[in-house]
C-alpha atoms as a PDB file:
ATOM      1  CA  UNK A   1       0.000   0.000   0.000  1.00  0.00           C
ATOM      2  CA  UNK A   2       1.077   3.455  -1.274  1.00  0.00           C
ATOM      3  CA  UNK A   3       2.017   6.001   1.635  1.00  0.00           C
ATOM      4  CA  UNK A   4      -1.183   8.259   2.502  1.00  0.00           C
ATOM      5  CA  UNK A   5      -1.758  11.244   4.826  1.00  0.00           C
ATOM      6  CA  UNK A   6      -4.261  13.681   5.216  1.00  0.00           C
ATOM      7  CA  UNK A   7      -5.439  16.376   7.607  1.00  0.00           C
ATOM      8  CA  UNK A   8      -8.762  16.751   9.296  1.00  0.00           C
ATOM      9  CA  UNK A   9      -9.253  20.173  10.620  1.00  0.00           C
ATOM     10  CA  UNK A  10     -11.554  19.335  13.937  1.00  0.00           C
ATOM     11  CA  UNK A  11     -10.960  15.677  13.594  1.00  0.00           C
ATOM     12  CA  UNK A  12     -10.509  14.696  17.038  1.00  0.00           C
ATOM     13  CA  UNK A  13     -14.392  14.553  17.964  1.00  0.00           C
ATOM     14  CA  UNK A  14     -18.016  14.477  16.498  1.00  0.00           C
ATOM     15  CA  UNK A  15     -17.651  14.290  12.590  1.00  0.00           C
ATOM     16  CA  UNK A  16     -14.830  15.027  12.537  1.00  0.00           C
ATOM     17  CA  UNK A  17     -13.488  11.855  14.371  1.00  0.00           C
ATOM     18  CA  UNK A  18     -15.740   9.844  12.243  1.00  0.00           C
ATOM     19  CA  UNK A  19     -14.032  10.682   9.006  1.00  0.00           C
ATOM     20  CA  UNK A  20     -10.645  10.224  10.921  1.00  0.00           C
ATOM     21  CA  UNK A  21     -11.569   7.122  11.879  1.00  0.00           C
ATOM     22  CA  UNK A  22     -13.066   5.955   8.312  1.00  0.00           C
ATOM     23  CA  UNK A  23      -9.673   7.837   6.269  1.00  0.00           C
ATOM     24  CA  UNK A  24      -7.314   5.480   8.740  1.00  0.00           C
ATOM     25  CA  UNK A  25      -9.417   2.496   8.394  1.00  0.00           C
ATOM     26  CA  UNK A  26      -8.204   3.325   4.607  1.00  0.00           C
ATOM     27  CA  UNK A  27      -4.832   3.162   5.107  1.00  0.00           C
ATOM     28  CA  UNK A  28      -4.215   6.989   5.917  1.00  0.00           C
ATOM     29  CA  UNK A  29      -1.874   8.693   8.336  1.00  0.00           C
ATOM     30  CA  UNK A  30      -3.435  11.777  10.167  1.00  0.00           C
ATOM     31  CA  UNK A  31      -2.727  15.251  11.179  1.00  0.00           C
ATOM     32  CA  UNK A  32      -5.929  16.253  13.424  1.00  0.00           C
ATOM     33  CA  UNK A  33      -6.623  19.979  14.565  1.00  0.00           C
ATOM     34  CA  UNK A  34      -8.032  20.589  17.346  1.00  0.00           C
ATOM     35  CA  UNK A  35      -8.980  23.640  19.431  1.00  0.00           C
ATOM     36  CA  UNK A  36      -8.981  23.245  23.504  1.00  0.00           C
ATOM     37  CA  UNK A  37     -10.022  19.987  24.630  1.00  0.00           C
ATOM     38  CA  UNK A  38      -6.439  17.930  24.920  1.00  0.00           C
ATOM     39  CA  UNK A  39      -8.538  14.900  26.401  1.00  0.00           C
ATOM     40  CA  UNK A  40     -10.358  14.253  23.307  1.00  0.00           C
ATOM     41  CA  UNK A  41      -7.424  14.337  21.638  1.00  0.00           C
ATOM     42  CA  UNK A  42      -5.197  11.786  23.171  1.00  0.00           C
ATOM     43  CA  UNK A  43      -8.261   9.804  23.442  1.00  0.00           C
ATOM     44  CA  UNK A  44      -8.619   9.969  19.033  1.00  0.00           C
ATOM     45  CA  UNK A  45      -5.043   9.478  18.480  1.00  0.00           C
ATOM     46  CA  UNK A  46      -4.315   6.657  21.066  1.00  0.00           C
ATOM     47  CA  UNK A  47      -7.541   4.726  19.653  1.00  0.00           C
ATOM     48  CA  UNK A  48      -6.555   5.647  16.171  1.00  0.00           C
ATOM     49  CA  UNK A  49      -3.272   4.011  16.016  1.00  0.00           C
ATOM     50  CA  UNK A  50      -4.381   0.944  18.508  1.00  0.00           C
ATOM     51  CA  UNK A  51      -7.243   0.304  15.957  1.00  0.00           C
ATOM     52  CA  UNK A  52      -6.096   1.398  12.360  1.00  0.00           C
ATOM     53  CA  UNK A  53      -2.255   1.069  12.707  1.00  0.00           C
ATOM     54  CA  UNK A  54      -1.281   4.495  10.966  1.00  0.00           C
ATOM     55  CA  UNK A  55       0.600   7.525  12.854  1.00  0.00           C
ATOM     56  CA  UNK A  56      -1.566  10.140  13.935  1.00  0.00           C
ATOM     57  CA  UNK A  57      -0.422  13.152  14.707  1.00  0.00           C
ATOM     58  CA  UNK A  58      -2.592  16.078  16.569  1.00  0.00           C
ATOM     59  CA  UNK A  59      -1.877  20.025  16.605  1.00  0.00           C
ATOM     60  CA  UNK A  60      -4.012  22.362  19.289  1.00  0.00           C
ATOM     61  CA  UNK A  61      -5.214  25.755  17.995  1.00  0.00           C
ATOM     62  CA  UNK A  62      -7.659  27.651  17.003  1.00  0.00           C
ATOM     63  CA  UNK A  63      -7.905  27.354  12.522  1.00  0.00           C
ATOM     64  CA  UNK A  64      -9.065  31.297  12.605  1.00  0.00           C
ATOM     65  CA  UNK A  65      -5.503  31.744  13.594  1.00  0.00           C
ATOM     66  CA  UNK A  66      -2.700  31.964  10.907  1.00  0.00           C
ATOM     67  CA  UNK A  67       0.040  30.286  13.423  1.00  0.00           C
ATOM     68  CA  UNK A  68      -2.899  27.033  13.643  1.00  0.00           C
ATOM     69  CA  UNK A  69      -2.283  26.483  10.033  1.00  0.00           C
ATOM     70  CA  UNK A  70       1.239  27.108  10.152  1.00  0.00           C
ATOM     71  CA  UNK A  71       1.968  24.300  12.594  1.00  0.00           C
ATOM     72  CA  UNK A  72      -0.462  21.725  11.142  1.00  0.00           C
ATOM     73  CA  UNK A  73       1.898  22.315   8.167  1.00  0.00           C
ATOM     74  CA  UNK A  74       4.970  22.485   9.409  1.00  0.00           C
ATOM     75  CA  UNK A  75       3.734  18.888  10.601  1.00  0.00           C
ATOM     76  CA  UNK A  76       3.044  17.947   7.464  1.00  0.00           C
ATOM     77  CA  UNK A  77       6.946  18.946   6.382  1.00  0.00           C
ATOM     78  CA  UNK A  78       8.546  17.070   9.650  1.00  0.00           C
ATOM     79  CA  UNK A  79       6.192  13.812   9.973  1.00  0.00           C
ATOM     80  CA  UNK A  80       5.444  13.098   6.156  1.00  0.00           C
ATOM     81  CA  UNK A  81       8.109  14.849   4.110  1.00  0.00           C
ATOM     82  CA  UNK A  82       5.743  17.301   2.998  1.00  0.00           C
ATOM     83  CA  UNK A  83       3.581  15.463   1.236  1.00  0.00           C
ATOM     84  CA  UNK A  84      -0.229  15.584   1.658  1.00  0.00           C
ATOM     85  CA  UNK A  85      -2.751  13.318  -0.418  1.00  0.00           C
ATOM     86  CA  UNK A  86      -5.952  14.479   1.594  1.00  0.00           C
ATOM     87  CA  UNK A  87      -6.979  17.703   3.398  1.00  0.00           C
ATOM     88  CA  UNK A  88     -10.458  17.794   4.782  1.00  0.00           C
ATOM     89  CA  UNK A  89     -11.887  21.374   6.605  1.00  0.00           C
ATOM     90  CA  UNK A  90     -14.019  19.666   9.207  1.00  0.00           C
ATOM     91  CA  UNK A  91     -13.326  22.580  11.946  1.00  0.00           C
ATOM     92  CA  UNK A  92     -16.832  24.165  12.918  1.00  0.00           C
ATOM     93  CA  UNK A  93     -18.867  25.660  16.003  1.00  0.00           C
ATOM     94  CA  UNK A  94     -21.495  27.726  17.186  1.00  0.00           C
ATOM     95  CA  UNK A  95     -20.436  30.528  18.634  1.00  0.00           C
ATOM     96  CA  UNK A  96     -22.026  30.765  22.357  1.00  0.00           C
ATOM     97  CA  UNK A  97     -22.956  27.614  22.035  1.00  0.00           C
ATOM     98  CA  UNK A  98     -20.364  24.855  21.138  1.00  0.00           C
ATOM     99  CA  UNK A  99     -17.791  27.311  22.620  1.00  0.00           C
ATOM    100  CA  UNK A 100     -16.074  27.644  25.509  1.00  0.00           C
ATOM    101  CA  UNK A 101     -14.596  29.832  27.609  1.00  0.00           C
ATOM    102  CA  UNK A 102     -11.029  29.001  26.395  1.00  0.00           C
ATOM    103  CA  UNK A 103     -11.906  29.740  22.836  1.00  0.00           C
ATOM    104  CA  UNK A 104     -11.263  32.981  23.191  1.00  0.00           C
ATOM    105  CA  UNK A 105     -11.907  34.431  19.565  1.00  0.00           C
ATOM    106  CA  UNK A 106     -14.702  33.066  19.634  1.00  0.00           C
ATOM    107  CA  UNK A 107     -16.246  34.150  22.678  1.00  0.00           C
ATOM    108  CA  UNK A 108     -15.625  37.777  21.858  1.00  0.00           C
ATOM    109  CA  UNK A 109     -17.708  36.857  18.935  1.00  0.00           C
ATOM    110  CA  UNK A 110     -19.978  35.222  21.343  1.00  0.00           C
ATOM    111  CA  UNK A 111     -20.230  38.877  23.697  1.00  0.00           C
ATOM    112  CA  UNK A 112     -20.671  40.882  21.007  1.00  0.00           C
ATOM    113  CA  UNK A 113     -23.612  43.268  20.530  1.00  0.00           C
ATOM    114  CA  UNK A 114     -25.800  42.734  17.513  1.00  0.00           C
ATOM    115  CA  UNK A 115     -29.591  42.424  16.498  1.00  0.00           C
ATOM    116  CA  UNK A 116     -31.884  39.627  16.773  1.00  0.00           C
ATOM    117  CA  UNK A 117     -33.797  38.861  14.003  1.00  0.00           C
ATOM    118  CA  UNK A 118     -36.226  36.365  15.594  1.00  0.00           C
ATOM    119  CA  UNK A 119     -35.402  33.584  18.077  1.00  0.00           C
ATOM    120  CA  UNK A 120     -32.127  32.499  17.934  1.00  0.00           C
ATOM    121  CA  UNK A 121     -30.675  34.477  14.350  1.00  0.00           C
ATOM    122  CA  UNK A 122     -27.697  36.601  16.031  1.00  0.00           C
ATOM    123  CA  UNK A 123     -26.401  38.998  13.330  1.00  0.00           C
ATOM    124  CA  UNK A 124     -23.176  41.329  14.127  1.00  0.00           C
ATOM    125  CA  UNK A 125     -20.151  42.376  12.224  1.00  0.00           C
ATOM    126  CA  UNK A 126     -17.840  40.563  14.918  1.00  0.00           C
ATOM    127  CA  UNK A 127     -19.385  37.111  14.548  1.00  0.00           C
ATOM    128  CA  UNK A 128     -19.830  37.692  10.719  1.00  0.00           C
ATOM    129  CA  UNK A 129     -15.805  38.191  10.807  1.00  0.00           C
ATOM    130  CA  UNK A 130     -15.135  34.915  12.982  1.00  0.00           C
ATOM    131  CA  UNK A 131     -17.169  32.743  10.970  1.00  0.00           C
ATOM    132  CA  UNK A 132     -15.750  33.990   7.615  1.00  0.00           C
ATOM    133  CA  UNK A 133     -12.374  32.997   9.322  1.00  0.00           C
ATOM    134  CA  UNK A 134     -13.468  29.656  10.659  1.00  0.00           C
ATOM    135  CA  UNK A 135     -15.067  28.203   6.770  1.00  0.00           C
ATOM    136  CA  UNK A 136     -13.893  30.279   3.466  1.00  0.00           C
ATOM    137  CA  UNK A 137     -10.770  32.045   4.842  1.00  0.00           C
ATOM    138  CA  UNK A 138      -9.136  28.872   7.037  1.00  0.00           C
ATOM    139  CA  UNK A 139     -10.397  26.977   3.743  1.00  0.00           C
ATOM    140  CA  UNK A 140      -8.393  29.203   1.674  1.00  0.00           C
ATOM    141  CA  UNK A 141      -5.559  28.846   3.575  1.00  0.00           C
ATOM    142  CA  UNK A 142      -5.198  25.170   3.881  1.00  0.00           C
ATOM    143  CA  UNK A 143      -6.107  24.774   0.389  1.00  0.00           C
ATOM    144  CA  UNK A 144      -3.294  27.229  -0.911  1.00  0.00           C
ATOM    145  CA  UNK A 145      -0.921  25.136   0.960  1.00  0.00           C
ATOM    146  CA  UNK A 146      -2.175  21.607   0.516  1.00  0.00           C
ATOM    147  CA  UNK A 147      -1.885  21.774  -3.306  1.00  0.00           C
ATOM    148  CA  UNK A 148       1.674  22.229  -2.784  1.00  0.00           C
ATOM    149  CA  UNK A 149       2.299  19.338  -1.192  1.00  0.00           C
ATOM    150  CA  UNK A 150       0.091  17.385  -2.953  1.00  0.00           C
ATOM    151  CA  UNK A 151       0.784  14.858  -6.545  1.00  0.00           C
ATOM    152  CA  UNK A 152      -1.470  15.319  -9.301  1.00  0.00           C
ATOM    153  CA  UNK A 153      -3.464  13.225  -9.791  1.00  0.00           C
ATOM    154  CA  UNK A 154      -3.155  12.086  -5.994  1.00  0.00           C
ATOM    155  CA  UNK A 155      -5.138  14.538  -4.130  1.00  0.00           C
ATOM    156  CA  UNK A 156      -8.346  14.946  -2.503  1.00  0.00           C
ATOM    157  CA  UNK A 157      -9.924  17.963  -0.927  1.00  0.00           C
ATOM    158  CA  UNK A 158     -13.032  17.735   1.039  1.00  0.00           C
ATOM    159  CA  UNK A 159     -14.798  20.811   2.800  1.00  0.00           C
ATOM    160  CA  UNK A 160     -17.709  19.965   5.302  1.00  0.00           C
ATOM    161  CA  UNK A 161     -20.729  21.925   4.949  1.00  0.00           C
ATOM    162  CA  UNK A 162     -24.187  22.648   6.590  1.00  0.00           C
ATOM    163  CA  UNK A 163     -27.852  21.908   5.592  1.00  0.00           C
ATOM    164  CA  UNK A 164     -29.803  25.668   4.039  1.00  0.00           C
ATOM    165  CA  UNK A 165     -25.524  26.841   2.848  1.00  0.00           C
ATOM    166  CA  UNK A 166     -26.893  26.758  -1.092  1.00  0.00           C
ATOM    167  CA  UNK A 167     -29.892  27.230  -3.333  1.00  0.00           C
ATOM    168  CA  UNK A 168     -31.266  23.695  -3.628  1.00  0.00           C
ATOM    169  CA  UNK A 169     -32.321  24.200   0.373  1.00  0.00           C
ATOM    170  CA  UNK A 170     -34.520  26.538   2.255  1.00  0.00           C
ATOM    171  CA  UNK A 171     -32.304  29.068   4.198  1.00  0.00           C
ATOM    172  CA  UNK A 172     -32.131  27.949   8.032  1.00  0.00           C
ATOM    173  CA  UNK A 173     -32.503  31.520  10.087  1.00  0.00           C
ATOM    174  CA  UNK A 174     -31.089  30.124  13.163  1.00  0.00           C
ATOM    175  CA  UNK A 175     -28.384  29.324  11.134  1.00  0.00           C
ATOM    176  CA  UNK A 176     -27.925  32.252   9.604  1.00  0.00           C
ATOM    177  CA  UNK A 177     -24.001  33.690  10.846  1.00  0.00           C
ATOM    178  CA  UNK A 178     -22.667  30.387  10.213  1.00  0.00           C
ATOM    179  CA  UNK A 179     -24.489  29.715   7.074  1.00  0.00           C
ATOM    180  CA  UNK A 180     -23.352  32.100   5.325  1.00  0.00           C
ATOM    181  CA  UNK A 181     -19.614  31.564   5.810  1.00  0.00           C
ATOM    182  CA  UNK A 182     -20.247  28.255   4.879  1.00  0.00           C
ATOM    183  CA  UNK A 183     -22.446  28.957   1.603  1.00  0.00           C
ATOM    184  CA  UNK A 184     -18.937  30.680   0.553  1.00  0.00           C
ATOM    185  CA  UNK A 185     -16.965  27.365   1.278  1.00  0.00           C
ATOM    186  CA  UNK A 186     -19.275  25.561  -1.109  1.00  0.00           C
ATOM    187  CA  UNK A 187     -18.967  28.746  -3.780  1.00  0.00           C
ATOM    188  CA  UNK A 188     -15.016  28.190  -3.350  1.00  0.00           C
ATOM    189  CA  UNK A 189     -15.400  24.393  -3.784  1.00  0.00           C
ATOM    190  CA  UNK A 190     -16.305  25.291  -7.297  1.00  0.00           C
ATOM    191  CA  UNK A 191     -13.946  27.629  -8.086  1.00  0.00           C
ATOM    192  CA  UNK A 192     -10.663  25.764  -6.648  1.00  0.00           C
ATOM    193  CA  UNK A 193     -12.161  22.277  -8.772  1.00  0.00           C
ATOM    194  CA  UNK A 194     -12.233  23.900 -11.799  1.00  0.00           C
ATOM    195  CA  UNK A 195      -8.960  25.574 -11.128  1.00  0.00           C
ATOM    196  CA  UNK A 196      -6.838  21.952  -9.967  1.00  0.00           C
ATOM    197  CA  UNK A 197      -8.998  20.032 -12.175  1.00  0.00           C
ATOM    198  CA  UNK A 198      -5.813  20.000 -14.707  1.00  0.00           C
ATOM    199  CA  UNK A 199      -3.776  18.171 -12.035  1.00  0.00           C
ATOM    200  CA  UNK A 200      -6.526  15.707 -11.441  1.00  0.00           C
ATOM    201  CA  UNK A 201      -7.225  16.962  -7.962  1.00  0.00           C
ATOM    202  CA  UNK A 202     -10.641  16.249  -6.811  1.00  0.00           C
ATOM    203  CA  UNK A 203     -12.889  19.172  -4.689  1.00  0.00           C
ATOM    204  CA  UNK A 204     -16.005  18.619  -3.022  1.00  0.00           C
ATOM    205  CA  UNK A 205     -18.105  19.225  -0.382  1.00  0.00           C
ATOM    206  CA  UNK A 206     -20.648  17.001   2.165  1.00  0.00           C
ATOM    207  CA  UNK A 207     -22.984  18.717   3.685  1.00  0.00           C
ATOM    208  CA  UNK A 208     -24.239  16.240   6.666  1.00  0.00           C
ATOM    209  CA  UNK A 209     -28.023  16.709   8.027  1.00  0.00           C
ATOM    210  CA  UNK A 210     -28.979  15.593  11.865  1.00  0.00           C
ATOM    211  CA  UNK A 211     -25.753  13.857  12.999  1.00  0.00           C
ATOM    212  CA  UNK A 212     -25.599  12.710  16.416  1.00  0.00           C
ATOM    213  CA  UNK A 213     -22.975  13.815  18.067  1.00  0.00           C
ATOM    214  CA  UNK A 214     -21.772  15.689  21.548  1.00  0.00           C
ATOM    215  CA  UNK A 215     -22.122  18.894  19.527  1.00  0.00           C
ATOM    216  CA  UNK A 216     -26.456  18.577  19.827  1.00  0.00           C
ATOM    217  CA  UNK A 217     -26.170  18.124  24.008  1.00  0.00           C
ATOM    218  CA  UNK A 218     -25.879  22.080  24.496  1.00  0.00           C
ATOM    219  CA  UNK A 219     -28.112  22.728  21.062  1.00  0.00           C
ATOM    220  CA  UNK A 220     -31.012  20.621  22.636  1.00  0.00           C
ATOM    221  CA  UNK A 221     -30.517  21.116  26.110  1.00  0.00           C
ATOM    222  CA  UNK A 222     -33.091  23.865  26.916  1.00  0.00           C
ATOM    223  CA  UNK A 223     -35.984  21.332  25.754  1.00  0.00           C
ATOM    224  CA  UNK A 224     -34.891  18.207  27.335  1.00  0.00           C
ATOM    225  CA  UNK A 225     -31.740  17.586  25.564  1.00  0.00           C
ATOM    226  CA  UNK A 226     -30.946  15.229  22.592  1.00  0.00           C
ATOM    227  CA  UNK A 227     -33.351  12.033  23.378  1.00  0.00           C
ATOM    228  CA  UNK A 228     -36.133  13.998  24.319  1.00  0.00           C
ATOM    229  CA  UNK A 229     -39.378  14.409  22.710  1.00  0.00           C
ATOM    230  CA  UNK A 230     -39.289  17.496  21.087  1.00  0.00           C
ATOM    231  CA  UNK A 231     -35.594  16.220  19.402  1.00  0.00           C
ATOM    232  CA  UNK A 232     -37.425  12.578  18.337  1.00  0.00           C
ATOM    233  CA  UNK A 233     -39.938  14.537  16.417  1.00  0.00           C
ATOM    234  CA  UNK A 234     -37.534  17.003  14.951  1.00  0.00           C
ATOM    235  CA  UNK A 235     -35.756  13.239  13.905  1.00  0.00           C
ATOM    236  CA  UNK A 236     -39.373  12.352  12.799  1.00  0.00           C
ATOM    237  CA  UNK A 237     -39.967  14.954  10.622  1.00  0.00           C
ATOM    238  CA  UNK A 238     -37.018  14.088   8.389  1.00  0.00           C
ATOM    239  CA  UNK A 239     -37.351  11.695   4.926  1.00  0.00           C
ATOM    240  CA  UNK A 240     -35.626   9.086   6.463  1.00  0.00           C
ATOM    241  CA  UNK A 241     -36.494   9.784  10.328  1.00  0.00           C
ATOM    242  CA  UNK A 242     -33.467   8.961  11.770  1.00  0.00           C
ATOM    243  CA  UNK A 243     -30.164  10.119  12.768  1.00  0.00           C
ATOM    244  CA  UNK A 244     -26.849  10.005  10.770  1.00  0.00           C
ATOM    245  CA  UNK A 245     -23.900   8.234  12.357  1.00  0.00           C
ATOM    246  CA  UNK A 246     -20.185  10.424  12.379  1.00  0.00           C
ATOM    247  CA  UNK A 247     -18.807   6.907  10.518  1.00  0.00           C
ATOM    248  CA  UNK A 248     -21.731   7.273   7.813  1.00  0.00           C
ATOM    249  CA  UNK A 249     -20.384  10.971   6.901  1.00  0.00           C
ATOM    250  CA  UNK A 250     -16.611   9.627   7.268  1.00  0.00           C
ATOM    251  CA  UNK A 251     -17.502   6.887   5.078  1.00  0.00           C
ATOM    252  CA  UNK A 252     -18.084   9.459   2.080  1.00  0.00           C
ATOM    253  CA  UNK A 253     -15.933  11.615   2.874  1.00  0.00           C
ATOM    254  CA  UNK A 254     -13.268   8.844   2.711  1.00  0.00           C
ATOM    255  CA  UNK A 255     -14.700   7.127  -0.875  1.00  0.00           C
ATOM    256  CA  UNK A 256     -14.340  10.988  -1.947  1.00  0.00           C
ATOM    257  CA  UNK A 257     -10.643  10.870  -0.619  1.00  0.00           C
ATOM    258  CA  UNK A 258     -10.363   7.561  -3.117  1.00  0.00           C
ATOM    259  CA  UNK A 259      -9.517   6.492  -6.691  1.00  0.00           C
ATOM    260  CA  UNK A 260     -13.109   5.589  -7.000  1.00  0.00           C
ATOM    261  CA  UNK A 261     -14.549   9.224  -6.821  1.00  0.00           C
ATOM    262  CA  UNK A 262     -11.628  10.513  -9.309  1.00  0.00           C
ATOM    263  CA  UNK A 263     -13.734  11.637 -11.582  1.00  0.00           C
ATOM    264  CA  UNK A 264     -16.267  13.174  -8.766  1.00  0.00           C
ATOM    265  CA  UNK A 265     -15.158  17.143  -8.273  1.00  0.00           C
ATOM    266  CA  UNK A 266     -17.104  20.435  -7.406  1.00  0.00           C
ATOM    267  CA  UNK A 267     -20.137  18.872  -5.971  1.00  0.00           C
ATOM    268  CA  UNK A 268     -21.710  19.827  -2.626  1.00  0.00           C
ATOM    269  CA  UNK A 269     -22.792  15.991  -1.621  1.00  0.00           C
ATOM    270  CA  UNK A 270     -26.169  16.253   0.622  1.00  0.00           C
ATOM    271  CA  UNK A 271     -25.535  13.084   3.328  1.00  0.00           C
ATOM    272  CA  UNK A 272     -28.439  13.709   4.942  1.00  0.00           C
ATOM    273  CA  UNK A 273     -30.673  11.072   4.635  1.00  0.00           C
ATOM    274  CA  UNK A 274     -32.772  13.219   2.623  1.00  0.00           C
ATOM    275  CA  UNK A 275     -33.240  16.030   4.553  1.00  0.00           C
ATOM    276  CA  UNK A 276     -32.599  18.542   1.461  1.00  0.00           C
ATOM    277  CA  UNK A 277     -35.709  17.386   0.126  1.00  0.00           C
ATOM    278  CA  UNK A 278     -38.190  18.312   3.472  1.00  0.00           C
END
């Protein structure tokens, strides 16, 4: 088997540890971002290389910060010669929400003022800024350096989306900060597969629906939390009325990061079990 390696920004936890799980069950060795919580780390990389058998390698910081991408590069160059076949942008939050107090760009996004429009639709130029830095501009970033590192014809870029981020979906107003910034990672997608489709590099995005992960417990919380009632029905109400597994997203995202999908670039993949069509 061919030497493989790949990053996963966020890929220590939630969906993001279910595509590092799925790209090492494939033979790939891993550099995994991650922001504060060291425990979940050592936990993904120690069960990682038990498991799977590949080096995995983590880096702590937060991806809106220039020096975060620096490192997870620079341990690219010291742990795999420099050479990349893989990079998937994983890294997301909810500012106030998934947070804590330790993040601390993002928790002067959290405290800043701004206007609700409605329940829960938070709009100000501060978290506008951090989100744009979290999806498209940390997207931008990686991707500028990746493609450096990377063969042609060996390379694989994945960005993770959201549900209501482009026009085949009804805008989600709770979701509105975040969406935006990551209706501009699908927009780049596009752009940056037309633009390495000459060197055969592949560029997509997934854009997962209900996923069940830690990342719901503080989402759901105020109504009973994420087996409750109110959460079944919002389950209920979906095509397929249940909820994705982390592995089921990792699983595309890792036949995406495969000779199988070469000819598979500049989509925006709903894995949702059809909740694009509701």
């Amino acid at each position: 088997m061919s030497f493989k390696s790949a990053i996963v920004t966020g890929g220590t936890r939630g969906i993001g540890f279910g595509i590092s799980e799925q790209l090492a069950q494939d033979g790939y060795n891993l550099i995994l971002s991650f922001n504060t919580n060291e425990e979940a780390a050592s936990t993904a990389k120690t069960t990682i290389e038990s498991t799977y058998g590949v080096r995995v390698y983590t880096v702590k910081g937060d991806v809106t910060e220039e020096s975060t991408i620096e490192n997870i590069f620079k341990c690219v160059d010291d742990n795999f010669d420099g050479k990349l076949t893989a990079l998937v942008h994983n890294a997301g939050l909810y500012v106030g929400i998934t947070t804590t107090p330790e993040s601390s760009q993002a928790n002067l996004a959290a405290n800043a003022p701004g206007q609700f429009l409605g329940e829960d639709a938070l709009t100000n130029l501060t978290q506008y800024d951090y989100y744009q830095n979290v999806y498209p501009k940390c997207l931008i970033r990686c991707v500028e350096r990746a493609v450096n590192c990377m063969e042609d014809g060996k390379g694989y870029i994945v960005a993770i989306s959201s549900p209501g981020c482009n026009s085949c979906q009804r805008p989600r107003l709770a979701y509105m900060m975040p969406g935006q910034a990551k209706t501009v990672v699908e927009f780049l997608v596009r752009y940056y597969a037309l633009m390495l489709a000459p060197r055969q590099i592949t560029v997509n995005a997934v854009s997962p629906g209900y996923t069940k992960t830690e990342a719901w417990e503080p989402l759901t919380a105020k109504f009973g939390g994420v087996d409750s009632e109110r959460a079944n029905q919002m389950i209920k109400n979906t095509p397929m009325q249940r909820w994705a597994s982390p592995a089921e997203i990792g699983r595309v995202v890792a036949f995406l990061c495969s000779p199988q999908a070469a000819l598979i670039t500049g989509v925006a993949l709903p894995v949702d079990g059809g909740l694009h069509l509701s």
